[in-house]
PDB file of N, CA and C in Angstrom:
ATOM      1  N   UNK A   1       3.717 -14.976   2.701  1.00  0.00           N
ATOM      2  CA  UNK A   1       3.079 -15.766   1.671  1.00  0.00           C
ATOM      3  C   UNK A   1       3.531 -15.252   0.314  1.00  0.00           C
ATOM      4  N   UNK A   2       3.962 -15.952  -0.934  1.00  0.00           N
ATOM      5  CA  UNK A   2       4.620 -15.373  -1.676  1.00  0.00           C
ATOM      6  C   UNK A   2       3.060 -15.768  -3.005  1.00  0.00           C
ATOM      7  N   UNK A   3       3.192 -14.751  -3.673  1.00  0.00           N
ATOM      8  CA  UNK A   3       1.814 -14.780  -4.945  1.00  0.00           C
ATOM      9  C   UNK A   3       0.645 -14.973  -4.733  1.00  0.00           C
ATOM     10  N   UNK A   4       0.110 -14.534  -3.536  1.00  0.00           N
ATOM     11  CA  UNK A   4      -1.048 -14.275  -3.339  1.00  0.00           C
ATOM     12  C   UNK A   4      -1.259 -13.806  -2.409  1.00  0.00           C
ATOM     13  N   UNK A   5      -2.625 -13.844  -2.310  1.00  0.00           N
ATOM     14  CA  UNK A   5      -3.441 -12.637  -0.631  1.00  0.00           C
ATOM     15  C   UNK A   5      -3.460 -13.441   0.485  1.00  0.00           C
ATOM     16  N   UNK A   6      -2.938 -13.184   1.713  1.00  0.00           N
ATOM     17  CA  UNK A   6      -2.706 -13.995   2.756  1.00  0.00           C
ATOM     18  C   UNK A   6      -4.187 -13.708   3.636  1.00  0.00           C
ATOM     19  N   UNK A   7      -5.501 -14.765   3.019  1.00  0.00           N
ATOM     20  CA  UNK A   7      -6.471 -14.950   3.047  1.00  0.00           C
ATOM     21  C   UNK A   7      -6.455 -15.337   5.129  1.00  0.00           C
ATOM     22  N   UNK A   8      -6.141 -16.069   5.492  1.00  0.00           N
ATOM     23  CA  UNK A   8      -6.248 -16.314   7.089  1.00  0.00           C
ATOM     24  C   UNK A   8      -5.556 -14.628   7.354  1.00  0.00           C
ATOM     25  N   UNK A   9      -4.989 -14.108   7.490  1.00  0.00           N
ATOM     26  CA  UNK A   9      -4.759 -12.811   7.830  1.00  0.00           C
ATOM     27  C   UNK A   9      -5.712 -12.000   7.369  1.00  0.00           C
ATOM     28  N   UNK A  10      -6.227 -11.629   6.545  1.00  0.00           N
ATOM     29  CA  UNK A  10      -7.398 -11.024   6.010  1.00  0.00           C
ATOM     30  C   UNK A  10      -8.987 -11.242   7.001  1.00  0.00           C
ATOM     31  N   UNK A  11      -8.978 -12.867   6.910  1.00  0.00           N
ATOM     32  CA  UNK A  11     -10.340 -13.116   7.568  1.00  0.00           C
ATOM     33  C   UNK A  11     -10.114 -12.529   8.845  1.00  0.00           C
ATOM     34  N   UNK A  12      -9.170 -13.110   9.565  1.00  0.00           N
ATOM     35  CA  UNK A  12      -8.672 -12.391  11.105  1.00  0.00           C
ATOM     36  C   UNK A  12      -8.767 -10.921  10.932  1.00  0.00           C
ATOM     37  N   UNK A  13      -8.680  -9.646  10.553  1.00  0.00           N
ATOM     38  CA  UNK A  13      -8.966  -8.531  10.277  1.00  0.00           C
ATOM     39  C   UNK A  13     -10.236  -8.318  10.036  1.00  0.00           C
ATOM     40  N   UNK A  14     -10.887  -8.708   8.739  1.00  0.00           N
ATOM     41  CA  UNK A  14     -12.289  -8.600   9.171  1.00  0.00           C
ATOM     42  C   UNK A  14     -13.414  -9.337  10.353  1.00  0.00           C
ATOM     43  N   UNK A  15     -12.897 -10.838  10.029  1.00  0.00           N
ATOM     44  CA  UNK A  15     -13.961 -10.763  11.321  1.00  0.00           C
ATOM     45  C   UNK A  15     -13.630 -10.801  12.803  1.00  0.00           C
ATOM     46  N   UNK A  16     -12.094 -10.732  13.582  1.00  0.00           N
ATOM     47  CA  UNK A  16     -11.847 -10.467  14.742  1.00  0.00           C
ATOM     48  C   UNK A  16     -12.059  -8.482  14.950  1.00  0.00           C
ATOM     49  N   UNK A  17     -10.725  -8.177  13.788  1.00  0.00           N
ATOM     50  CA  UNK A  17     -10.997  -6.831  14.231  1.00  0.00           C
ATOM     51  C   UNK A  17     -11.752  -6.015  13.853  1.00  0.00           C
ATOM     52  N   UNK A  18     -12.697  -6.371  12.777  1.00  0.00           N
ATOM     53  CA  UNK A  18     -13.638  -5.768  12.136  1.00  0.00           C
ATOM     54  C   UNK A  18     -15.312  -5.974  13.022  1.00  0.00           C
ATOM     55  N   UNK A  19     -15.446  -6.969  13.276  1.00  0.00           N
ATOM     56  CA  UNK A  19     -16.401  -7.729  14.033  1.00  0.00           C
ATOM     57  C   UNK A  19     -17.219  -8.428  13.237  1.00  0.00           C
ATOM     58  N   UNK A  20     -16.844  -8.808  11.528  1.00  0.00           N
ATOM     59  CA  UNK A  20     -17.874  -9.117  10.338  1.00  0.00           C
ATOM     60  C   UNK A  20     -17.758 -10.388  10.545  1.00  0.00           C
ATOM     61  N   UNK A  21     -19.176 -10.617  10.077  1.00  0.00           N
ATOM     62  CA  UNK A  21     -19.589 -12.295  10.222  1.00  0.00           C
ATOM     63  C   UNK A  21     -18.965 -13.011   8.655  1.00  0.00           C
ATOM     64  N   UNK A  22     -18.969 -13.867   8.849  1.00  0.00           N
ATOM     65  CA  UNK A  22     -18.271 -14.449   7.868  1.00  0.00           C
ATOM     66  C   UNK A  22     -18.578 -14.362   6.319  1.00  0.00           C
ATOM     67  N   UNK A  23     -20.490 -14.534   6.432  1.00  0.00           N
ATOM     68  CA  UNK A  23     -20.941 -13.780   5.125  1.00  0.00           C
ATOM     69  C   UNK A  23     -20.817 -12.365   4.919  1.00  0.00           C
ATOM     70  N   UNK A  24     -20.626 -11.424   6.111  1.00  0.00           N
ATOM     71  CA  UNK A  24     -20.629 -10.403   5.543  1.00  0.00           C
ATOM     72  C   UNK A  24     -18.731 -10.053   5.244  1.00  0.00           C
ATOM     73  N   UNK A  25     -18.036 -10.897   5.526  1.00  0.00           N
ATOM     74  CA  UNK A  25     -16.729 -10.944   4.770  1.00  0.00           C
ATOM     75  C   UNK A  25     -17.196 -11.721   3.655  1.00  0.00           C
ATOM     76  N   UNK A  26     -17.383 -12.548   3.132  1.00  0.00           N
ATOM     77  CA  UNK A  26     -16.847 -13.231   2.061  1.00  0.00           C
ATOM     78  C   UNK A  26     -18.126 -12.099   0.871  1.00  0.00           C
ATOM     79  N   UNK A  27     -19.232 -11.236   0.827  1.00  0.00           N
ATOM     80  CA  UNK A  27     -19.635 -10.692   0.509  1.00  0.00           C
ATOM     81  C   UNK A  27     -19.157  -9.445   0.122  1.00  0.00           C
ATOM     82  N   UNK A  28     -17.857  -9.052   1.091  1.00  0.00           N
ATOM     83  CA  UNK A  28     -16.821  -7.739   0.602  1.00  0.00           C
ATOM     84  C   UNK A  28     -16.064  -8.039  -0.689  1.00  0.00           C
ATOM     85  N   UNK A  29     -16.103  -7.254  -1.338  1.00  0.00           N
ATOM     86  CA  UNK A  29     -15.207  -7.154  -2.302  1.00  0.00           C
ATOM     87  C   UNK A  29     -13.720  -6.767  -1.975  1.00  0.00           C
ATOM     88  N   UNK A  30     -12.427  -7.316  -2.529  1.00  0.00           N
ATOM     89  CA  UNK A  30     -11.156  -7.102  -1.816  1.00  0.00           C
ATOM     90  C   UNK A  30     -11.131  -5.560  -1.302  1.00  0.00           C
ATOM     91  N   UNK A  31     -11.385  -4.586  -2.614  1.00  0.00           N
ATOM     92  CA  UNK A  31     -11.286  -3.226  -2.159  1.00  0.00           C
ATOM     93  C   UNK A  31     -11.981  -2.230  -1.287  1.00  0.00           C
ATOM     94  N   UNK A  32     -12.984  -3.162  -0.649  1.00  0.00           N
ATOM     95  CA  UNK A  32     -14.324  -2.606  -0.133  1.00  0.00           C
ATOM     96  C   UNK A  32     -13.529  -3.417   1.367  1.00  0.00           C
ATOM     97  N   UNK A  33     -12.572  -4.102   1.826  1.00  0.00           N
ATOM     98  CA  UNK A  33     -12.120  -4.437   2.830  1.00  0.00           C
ATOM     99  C   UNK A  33     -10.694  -3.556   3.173  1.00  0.00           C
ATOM    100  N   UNK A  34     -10.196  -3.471   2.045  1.00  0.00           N
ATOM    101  CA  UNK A  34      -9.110  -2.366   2.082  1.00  0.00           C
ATOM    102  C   UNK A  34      -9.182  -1.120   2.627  1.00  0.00           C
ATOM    103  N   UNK A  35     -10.459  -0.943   2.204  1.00  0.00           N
ATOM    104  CA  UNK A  35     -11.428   0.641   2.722  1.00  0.00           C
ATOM    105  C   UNK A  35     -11.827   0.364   4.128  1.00  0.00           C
ATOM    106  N   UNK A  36     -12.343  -0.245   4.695  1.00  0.00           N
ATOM    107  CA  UNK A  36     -12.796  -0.482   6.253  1.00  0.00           C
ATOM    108  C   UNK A  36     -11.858  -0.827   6.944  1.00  0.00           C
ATOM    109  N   UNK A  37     -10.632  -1.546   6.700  1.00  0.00           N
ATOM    110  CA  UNK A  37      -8.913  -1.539   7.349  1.00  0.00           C
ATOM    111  C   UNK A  37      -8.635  -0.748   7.364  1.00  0.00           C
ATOM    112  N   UNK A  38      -8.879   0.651   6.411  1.00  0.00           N
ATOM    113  CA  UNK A  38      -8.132   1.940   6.629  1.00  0.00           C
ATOM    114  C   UNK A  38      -6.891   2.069   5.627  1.00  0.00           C
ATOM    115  N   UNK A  39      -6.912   0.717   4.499  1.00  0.00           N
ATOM    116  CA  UNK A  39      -5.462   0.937   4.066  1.00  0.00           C
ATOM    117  C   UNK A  39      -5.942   1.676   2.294  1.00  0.00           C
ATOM    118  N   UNK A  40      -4.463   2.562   2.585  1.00  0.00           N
ATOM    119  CA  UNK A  40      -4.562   3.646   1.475  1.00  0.00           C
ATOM    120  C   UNK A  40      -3.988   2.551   0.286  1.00  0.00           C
ATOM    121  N   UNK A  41      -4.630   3.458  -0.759  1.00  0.00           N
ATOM    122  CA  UNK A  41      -4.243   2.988  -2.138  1.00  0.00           C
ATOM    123  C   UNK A  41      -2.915   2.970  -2.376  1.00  0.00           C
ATOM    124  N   UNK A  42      -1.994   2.615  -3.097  1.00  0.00           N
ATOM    125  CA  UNK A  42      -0.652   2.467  -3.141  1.00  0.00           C
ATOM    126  C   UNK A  42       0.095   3.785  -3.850  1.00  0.00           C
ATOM    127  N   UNK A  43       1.277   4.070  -4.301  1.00  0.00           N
ATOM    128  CA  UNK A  43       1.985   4.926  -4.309  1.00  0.00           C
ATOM    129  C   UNK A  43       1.686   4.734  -6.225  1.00  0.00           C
ATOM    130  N   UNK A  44       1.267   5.834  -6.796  1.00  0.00           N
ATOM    131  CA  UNK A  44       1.901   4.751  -8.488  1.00  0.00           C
ATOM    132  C   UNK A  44       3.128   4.521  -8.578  1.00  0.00           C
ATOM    133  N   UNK A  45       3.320   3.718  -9.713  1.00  0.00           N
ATOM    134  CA  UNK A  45       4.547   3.265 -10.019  1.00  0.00           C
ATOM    135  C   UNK A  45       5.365   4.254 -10.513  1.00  0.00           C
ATOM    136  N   UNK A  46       6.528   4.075 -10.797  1.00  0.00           N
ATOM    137  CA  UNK A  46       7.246   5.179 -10.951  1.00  0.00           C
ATOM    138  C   UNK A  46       7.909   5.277 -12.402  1.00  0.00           C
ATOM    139  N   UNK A  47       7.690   6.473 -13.084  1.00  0.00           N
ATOM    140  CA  UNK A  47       7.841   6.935 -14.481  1.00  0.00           C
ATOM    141  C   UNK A  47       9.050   7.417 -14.000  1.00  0.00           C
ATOM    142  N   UNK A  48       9.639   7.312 -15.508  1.00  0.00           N
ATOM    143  CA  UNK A  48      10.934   7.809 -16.073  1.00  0.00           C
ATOM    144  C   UNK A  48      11.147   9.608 -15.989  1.00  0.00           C
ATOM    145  N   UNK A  49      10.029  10.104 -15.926  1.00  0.00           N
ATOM    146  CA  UNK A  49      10.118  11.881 -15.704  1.00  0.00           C
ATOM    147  C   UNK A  49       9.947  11.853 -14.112  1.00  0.00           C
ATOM    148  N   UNK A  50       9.259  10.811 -13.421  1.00  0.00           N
ATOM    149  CA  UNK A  50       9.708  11.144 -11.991  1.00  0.00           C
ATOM    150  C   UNK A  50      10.927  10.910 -11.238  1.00  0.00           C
ATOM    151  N   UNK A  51      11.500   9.906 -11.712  1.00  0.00           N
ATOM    152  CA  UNK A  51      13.183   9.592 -11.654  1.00  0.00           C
ATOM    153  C   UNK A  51      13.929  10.574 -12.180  1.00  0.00           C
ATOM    154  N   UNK A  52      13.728  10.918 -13.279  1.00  0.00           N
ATOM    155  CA  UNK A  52      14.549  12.185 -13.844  1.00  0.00           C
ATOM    156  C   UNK A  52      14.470  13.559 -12.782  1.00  0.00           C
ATOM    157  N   UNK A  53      13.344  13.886 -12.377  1.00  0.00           N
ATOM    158  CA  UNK A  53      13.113  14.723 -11.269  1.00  0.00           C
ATOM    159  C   UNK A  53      13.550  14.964  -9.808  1.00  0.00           C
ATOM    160  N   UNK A  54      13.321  13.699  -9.502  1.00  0.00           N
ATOM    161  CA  UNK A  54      13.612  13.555  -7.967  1.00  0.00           C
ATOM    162  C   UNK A  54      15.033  12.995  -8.225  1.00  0.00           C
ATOM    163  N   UNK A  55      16.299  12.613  -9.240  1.00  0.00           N
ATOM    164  CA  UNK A  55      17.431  12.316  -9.321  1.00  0.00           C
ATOM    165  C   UNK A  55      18.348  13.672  -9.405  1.00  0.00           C
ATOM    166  N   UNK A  56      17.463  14.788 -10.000  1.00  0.00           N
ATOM    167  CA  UNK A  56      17.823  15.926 -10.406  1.00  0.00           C
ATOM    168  C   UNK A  56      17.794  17.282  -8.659  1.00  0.00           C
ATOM    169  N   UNK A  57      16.402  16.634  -8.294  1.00  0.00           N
ATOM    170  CA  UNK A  57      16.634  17.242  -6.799  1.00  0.00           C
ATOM    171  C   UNK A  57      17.394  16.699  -5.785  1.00  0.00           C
ATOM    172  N   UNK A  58      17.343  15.433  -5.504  1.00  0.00           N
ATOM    173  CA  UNK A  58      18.375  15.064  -4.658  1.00  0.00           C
ATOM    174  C   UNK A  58      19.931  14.047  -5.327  1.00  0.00           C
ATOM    175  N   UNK A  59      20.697  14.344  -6.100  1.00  0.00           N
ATOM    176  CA  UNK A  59      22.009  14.283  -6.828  1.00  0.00           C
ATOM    177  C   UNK A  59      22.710  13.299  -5.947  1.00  0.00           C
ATOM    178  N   UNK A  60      23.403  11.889  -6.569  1.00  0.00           N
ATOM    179  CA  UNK A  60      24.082  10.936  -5.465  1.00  0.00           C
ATOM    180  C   UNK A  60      25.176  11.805  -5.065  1.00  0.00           C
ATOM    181  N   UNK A  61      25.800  12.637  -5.851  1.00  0.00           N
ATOM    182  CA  UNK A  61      26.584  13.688  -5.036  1.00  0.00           C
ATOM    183  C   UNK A  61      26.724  14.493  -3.918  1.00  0.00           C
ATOM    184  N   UNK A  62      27.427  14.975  -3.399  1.00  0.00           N
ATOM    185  CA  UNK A  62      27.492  15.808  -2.632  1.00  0.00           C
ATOM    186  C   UNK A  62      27.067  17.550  -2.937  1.00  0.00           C
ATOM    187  N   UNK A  63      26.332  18.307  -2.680  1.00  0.00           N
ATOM    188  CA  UNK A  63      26.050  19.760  -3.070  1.00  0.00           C
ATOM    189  C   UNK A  63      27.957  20.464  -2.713  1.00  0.00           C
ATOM    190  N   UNK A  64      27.885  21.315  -3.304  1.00  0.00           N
ATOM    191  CA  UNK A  64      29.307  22.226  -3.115  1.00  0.00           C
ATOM    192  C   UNK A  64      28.839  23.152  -1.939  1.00  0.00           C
ATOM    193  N   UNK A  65      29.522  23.369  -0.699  1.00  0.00           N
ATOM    194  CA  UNK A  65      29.202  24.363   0.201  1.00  0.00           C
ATOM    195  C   UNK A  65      29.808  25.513  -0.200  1.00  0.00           C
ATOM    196  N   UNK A  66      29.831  26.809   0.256  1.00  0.00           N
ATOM    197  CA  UNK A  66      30.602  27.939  -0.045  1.00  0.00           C
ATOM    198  C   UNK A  66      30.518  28.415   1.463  1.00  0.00           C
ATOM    199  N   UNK A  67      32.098  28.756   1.642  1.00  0.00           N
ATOM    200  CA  UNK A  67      32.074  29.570   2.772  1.00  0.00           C
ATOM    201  C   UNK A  67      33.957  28.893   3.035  1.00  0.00           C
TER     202      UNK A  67
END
């Protein structure tokens, strides 16, 4: 589904696998269903000092071996 919440997948989660009656889905708040699915909050977005960081630890280069 492209720009929005894929609402028939949602209801099917709460009230097949959840066992919630329909008022007590449409009474959840999105994030209060997110929480009883089990799904974690997202990653933040990513800043310019964390790119600088993690570009600096792992280099598109190759490391130099010695030996």
């Amino acid at each position: 589904m492209s720009g929005g919440l894929d609402w028939p997948g949602l209801m099917r989660a709460g009230m097949r696998g959840l066992g919630l009656r329909p008022d007590q889905f449409w009474a959840l708040t999105p994030a209060e269903l997110a929480l009883m699915l089990g799904v974690e909050a997202g990653s933040p977005a990513m800043t310019r000092d964390r790119l600088a960081e993690l570009a600096a630890r792992y280099p598109d280069r190759p490391r130099e071996t010695s030996g």
